[in-house]
Protein backbone atom coordinates (compact mmCIF):
# COMPACT_ATOMS: atom_id res chain seq x y z
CA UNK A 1 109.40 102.77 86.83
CA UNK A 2 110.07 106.47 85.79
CA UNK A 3 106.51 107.54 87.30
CA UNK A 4 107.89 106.14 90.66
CA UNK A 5 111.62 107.28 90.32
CA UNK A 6 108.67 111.53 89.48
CA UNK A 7 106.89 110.49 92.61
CA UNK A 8 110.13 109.84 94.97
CA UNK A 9 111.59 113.45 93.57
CA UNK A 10 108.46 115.10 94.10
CA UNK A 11 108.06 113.01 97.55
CA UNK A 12 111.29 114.59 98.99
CA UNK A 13 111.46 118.15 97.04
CA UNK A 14 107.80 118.30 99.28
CA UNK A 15 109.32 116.96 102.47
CA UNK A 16 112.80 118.69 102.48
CA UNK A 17 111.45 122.08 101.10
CA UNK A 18 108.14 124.12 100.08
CA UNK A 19 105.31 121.63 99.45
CA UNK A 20 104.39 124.46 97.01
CA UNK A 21 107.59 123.67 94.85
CA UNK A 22 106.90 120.17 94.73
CA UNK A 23 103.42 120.33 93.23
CA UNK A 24 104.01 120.59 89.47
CA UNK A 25 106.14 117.41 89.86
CA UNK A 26 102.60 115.63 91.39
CA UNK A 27 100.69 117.10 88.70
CA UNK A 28 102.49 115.60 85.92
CA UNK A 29 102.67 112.45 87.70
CA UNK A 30 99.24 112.01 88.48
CA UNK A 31 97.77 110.84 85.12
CA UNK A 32 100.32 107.97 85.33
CA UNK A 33 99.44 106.94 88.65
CA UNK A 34 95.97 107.95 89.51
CA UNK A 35 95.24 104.44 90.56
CA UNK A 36 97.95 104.32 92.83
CA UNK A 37 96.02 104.91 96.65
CA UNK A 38 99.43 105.74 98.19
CA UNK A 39 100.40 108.45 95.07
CA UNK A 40 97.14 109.39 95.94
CA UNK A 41 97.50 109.79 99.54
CA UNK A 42 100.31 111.63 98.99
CA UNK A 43 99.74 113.82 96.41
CA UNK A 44 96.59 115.15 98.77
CA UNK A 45 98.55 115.51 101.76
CA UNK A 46 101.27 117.41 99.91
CA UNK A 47 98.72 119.37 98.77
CA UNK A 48 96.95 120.09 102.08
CA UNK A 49 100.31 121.13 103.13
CA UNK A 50 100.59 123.76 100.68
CA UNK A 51 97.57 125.44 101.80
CA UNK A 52 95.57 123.80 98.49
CA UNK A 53 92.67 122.67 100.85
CA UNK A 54 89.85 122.38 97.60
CA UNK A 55 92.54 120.14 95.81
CA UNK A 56 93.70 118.11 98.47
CA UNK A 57 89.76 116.66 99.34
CA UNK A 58 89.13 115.91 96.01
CA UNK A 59 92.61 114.10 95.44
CA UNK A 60 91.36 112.38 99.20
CA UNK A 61 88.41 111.47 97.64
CA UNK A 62 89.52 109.79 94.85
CA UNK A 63 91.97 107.55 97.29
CA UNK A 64 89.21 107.00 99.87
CA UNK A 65 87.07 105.39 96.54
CA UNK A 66 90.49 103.05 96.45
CA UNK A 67 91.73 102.93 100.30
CA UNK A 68 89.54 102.78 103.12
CA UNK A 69 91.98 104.23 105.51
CA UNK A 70 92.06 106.27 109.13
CA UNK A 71 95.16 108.53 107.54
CA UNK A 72 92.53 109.63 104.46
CA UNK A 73 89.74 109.78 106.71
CA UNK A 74 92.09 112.79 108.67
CA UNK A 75 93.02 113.89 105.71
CA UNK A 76 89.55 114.24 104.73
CA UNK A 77 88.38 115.98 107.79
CA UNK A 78 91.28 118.51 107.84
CA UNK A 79 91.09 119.69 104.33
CA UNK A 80 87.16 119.89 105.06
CA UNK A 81 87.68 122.08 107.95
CA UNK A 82 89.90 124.48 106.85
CA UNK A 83 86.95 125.03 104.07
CA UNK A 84 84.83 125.64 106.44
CA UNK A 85 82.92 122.70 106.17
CA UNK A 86 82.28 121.64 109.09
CA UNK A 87 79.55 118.93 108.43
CA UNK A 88 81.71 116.90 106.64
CA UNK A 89 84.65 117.36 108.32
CA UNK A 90 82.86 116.11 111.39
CA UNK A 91 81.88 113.05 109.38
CA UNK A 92 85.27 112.52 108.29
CA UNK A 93 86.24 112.75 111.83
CA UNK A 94 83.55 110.61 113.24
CA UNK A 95 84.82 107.81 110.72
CA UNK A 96 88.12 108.00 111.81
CA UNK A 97 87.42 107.77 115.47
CA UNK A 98 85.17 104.83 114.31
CA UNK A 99 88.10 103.10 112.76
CA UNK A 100 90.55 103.35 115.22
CA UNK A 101 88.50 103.83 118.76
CA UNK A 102 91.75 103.95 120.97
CA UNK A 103 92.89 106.99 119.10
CA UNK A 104 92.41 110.36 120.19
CA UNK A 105 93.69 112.75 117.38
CA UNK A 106 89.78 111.93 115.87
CA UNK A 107 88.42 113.20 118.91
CA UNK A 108 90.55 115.76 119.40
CA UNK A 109 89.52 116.85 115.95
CA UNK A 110 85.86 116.69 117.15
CA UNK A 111 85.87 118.81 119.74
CA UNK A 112 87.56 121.41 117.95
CA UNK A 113 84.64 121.57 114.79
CA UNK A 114 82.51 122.26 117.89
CA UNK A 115 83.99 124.68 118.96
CA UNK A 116 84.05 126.29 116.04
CA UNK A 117 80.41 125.91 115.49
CA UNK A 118 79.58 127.52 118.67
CA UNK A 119 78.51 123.73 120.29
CA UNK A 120 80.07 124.16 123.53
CA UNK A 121 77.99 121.59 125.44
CA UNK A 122 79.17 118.70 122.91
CA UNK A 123 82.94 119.87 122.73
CA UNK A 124 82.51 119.92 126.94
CA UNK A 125 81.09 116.72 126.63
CA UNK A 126 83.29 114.96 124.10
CA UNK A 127 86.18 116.42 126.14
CA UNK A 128 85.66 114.71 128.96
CA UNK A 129 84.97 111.57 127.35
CA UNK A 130 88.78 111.89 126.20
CA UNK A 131 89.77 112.72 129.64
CA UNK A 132 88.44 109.12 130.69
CA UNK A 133 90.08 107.33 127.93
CA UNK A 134 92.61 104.45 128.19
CA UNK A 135 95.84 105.90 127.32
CA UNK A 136 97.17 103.19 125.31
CA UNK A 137 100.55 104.39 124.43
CA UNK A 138 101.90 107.51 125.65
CA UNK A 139 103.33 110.17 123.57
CA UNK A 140 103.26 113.96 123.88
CA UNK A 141 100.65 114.59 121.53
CA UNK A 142 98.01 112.71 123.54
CA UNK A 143 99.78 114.76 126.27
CA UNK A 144 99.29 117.56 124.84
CA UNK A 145 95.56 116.80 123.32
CA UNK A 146 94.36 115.70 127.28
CA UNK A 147 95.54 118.94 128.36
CA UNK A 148 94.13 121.01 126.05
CA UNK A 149 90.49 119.15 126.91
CA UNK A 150 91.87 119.58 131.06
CA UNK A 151 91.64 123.37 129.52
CA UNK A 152 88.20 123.29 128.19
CA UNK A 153 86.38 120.89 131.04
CA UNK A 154 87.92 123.23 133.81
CA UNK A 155 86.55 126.33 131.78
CA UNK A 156 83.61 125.13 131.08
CA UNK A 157 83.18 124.36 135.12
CA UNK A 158 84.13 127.96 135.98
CA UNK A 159 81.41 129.25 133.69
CA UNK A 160 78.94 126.92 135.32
């Protein structure tokens, strides 16, 4: 009961404040519940938060070995991009679009790994795939993720 009562103080220091300030509180709550996927979960996304990319994907890992989840998949694939590694990230990604097809934060995801590895015909590509998806329920990211791959098909056109 005190590890939770650790994990709820470290839960809203992170969400109210710095992430940063909230990490020792994670750390010395982690060898208490390190079989806990949702400390886990959390833990890694407060870390991601805080810029602690290398720390967050191994705490992700551990919770994907317990939780086989879209959110950790993300998770995954974000802190794996913003290391620069691109192949897994785009594995992560692909796994999340996998389990949840209607989605298109995945895909968005996608598209932007290839842009950043200079694959402009599969980011074109993928991008107008998501322009011919079912919009399931709207909401302004999906808004804002079809307009951003409007953007890149119209482009892409112009340099054709």
């Amino acid at each position: 009961m005190r590890n939770q009562y650790a994990w709820q103080r470290a839960d809203r220091m992170a969400t109210v404040g710095n992430p940063a300030n909230a990490l020792p509180l994670y750390e010395k709550s982690y060898p208490k519940l390190v079989r806990d996927r949702h400390f886990l979960y959390n833990y890694a996304y407060v870390l991601n938060e805080a810029g602690e990319y290398a720390e967050s994907l191994a705490i992700a890992e551990a919770c994907s070995e317990r939780w086989a989840d879209y959110r950790v998949e993300l998770l995954r694939g974000d802190a794996a991009f913003k290391l620069e590694r691109y192949d897994e990230a785009e594995r992560h990604f692909a796994q999340a679009a996998r389990m949840c097809p209607s989605r298109f934060i995945p895909l968005y995801k996608l598209v932007t790994i290839y842009q950043a590895t200079e694959r402009k015909n599969k980011a074109y590509d993928l991008a107008k795939r998501i322009l011919a998806k079912e919009v399931k329920i709207p909401s302004a990211t999906v808004t804002a993720i079809r307009h951003e791959m409007r953007r890149i098909v119209d482009t892409t056109n112009k340099i054709q």
